[in-house]
C-alpha atoms as a PDB file:
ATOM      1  CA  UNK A   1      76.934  97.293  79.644  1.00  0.00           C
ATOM      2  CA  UNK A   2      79.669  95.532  81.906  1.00  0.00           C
ATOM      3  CA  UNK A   3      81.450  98.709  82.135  1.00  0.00           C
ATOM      4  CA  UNK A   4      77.944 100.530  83.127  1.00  0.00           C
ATOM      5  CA  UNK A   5      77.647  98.053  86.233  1.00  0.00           C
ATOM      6  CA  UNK A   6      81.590  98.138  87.349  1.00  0.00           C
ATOM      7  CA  UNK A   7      82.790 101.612  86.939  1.00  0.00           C
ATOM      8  CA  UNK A   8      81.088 103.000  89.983  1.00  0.00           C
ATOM      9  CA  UNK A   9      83.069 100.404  91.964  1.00  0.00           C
ATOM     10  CA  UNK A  10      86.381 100.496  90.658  1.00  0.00           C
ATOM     11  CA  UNK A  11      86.591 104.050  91.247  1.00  0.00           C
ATOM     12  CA  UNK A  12      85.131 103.928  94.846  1.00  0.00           C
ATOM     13  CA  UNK A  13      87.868 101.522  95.514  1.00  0.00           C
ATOM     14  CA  UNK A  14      90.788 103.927  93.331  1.00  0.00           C
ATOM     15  CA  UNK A  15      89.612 106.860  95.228  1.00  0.00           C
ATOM     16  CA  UNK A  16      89.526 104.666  98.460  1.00  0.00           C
ATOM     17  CA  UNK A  17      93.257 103.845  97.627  1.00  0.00           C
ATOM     18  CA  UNK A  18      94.377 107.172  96.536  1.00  0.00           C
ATOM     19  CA  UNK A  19      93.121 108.351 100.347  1.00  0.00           C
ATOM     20  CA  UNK A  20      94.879 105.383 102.032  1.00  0.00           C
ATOM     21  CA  UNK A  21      98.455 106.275  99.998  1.00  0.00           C
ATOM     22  CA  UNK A  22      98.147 109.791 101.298  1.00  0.00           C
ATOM     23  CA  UNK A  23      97.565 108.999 104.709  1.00  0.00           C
ATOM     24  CA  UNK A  24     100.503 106.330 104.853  1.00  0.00           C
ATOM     25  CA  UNK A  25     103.038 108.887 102.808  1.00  0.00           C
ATOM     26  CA  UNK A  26     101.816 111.768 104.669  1.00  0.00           C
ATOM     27  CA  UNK A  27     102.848 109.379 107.913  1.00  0.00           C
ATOM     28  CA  UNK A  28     106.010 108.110 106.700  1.00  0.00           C
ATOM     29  CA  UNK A  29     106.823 112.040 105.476  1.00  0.00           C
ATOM     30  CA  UNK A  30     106.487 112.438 109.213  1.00  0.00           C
ATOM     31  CA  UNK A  31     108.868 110.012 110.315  1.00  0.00           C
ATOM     32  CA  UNK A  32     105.896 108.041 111.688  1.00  0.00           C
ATOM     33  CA  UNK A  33     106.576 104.146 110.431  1.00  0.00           C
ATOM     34  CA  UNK A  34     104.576 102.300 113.162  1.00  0.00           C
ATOM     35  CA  UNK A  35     101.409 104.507 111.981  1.00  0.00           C
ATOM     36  CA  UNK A  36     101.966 104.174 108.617  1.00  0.00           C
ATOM     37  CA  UNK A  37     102.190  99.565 109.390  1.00  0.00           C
ATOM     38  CA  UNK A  38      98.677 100.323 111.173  1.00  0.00           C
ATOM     39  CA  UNK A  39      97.382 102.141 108.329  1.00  0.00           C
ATOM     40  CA  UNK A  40      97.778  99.331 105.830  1.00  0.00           C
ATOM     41  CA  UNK A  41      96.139  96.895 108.356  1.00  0.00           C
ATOM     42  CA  UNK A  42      92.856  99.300 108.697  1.00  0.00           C
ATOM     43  CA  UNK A  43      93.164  99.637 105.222  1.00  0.00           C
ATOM     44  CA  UNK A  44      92.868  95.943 104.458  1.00  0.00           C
ATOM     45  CA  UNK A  45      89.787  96.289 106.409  1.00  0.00           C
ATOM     46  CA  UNK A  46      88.377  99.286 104.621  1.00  0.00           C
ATOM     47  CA  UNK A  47      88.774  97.782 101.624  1.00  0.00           C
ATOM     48  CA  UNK A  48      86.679  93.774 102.458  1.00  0.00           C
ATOM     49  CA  UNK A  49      84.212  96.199 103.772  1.00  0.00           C
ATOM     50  CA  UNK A  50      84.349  98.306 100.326  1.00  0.00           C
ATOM     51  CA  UNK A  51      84.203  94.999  98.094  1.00  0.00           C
ATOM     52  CA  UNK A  52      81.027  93.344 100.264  1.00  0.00           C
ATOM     53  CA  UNK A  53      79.221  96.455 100.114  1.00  0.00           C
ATOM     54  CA  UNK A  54      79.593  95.997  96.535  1.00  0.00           C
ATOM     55  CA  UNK A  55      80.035  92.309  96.324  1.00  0.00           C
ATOM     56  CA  UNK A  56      78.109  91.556  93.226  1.00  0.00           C
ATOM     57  CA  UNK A  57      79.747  93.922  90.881  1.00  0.00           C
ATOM     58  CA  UNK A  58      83.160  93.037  92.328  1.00  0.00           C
ATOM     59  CA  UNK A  59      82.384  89.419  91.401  1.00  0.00           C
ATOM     60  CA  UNK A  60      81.216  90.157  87.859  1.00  0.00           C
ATOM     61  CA  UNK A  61      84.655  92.256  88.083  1.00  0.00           C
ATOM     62  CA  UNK A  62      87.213  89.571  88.910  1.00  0.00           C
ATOM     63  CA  UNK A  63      85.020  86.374  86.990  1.00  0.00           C
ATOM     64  CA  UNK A  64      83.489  87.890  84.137  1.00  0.00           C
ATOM     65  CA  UNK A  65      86.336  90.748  82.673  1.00  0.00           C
ATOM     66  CA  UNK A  66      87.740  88.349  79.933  1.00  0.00           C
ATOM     67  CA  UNK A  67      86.865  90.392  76.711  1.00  0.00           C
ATOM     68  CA  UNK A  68      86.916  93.730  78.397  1.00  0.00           C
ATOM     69  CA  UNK A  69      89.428  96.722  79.519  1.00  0.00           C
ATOM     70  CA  UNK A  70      88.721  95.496  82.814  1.00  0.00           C
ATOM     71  CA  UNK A  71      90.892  92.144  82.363  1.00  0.00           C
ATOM     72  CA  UNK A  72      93.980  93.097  84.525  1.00  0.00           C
ATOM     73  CA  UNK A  73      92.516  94.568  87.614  1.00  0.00           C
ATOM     74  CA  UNK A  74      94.714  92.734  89.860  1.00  0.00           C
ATOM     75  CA  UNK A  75      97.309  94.056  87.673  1.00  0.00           C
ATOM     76  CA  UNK A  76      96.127  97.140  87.828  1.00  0.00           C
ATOM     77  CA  UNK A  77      95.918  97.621  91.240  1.00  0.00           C
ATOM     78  CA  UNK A  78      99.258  95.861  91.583  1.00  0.00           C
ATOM     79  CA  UNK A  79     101.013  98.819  89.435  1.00  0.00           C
ATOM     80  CA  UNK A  80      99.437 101.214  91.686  1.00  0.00           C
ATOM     81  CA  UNK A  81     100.901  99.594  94.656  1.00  0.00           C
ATOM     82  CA  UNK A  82     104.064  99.745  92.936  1.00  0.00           C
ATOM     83  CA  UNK A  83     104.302 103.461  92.490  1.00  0.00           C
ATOM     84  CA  UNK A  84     103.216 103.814  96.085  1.00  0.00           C
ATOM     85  CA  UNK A  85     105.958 101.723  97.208  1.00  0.00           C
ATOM     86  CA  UNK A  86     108.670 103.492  95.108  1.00  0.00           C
ATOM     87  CA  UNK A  87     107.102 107.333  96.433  1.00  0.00           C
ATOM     88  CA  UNK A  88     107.507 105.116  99.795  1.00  0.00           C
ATOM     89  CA  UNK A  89     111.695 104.188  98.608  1.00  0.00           C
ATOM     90  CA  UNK A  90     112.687 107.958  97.678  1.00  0.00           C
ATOM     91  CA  UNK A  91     110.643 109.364 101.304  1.00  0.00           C
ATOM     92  CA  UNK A  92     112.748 106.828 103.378  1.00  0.00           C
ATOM     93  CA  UNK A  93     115.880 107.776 101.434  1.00  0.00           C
ATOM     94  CA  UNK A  94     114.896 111.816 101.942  1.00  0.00           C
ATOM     95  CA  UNK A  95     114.148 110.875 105.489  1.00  0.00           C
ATOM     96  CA  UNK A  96     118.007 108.638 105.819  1.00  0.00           C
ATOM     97  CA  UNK A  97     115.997 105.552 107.100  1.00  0.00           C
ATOM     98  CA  UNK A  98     117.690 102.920 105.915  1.00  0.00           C
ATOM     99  CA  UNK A  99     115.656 100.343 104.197  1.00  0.00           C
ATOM    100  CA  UNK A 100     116.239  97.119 101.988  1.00  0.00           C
ATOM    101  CA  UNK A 101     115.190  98.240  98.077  1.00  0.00           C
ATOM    102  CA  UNK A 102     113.662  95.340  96.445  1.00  0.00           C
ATOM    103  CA  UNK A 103     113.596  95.083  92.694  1.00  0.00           C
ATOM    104  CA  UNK A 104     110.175  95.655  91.081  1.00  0.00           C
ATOM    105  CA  UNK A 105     109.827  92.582  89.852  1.00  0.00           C
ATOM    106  CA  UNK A 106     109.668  91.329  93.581  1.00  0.00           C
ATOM    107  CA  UNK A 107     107.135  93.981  94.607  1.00  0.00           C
ATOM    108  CA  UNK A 108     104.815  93.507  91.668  1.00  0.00           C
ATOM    109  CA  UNK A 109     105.144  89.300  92.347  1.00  0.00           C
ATOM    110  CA  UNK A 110     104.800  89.995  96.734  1.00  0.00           C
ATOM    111  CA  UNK A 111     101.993  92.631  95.625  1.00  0.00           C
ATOM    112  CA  UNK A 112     100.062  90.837  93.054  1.00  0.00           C
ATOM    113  CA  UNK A 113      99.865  87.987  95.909  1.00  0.00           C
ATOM    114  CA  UNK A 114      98.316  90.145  98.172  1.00  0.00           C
ATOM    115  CA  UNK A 115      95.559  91.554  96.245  1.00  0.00           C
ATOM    116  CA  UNK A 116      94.882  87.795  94.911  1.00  0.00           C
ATOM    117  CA  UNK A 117      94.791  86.988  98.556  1.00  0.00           C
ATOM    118  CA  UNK A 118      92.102  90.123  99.103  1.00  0.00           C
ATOM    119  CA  UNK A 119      89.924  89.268  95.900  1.00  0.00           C
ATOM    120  CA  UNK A 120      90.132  85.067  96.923  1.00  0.00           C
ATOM    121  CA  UNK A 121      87.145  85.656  99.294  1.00  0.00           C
ATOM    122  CA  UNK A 122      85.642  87.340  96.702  1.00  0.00           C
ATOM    123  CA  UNK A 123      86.369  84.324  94.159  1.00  0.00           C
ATOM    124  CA  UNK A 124      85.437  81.978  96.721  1.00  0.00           C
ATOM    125  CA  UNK A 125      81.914  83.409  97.954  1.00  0.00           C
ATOM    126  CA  UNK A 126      83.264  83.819 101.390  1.00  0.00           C
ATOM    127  CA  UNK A 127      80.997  85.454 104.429  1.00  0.00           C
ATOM    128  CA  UNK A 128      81.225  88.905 104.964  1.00  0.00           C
ATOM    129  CA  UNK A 129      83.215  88.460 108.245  1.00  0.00           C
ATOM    130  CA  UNK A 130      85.133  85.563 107.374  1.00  0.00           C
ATOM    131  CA  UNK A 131      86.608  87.670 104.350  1.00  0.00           C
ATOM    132  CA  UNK A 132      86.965  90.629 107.155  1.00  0.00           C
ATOM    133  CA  UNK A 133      88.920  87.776 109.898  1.00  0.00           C
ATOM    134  CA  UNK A 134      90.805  86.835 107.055  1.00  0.00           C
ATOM    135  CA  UNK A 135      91.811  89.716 106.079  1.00  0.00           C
ATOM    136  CA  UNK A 136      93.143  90.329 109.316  1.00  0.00           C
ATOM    137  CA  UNK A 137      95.096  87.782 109.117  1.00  0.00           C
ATOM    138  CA  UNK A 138      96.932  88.095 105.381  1.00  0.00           C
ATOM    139  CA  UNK A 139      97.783  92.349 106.347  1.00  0.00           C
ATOM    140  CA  UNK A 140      99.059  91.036 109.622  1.00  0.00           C
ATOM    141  CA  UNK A 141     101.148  88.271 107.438  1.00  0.00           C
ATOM    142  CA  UNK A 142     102.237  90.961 104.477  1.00  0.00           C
ATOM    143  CA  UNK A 143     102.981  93.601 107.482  1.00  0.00           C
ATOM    144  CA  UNK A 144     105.576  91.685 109.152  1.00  0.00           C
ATOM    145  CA  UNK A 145     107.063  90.203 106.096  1.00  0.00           C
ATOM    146  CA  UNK A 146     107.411  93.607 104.638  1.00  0.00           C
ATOM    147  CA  UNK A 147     109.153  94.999 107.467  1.00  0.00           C
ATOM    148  CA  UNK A 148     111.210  91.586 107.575  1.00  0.00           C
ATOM    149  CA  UNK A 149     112.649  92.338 104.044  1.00  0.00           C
ATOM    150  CA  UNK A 150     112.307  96.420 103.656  1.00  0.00           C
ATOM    151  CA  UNK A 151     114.794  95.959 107.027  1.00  0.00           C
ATOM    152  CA  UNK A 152     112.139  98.466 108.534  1.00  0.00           C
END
């Protein structure tokens, strides 16, 4: 039953993913770093918008998964950053951009911060638009603190 009502939307919001990490490697493949910075912020975006279209099975996702496969989303979505973030390390290293490589217990502890950030307004029962403002505000944080330690 719980995984009848929260399938559909964990795999709108994998496939929604999947599209954003193409777009940002395809951009980064190109050389194209500020597009790939403005990517992640729109994605941010995409994704509030994703969750409050959906808002009830997302919150029967993050409050209610004890018991169920479901129980490490965050996780989950934190390992997929991860892999992202490594394809990201060997294209800047194919490319000869020189970059900062952080260990990957660093990017699972900066990643799993964001995505608890995301899902907080979730948690929280925030408005529609003050999870989108907020959001706004925590890529726009993550951005510059990733290019502050990547060295990008």
């Amino acid at each position: 039953m719980f995984s009848a009502l929260v399938d559909p939307v964990v795999d709108g919001i994998m496939k929604k993913y999947d599209i954003a990490e193409d777009i940002c490697l395809s951009h980064l493949s190109d050389g194209d770093l500020i597009s790939m910075w403005e990517i992640s912020s729109n994605t941010g975006k995409e994704f509030i918008e994703y969750i409050y279209d959906n808002f009830q099975s997302f919150k029967l996702l993050l409050q209610c998964s004890d018991g169920t496969r479901y129980v490490d989303f965050t996780n989950w979505m934190t390992e997929k950053e991860i892999v992202a973030n490594l394809k990201m390390y060997d294209l800047l290293e194919e490319r000869e951009i020189a970059f900062n490589r952080i260990s990957s217990k660093e990017l699972h502890m900066l990643i799993h911060s964001f995505f608890s950030c995301m899902f907080e307004t979730v948690l929280h029962d925030y408005k529609r638009e003050e999870a989108i403002n907020y959001m706004c505000t925590i890529t726009s944080f993550y951005s510059a603190g990733w290019k502050k330690i990547l060295g990008l």
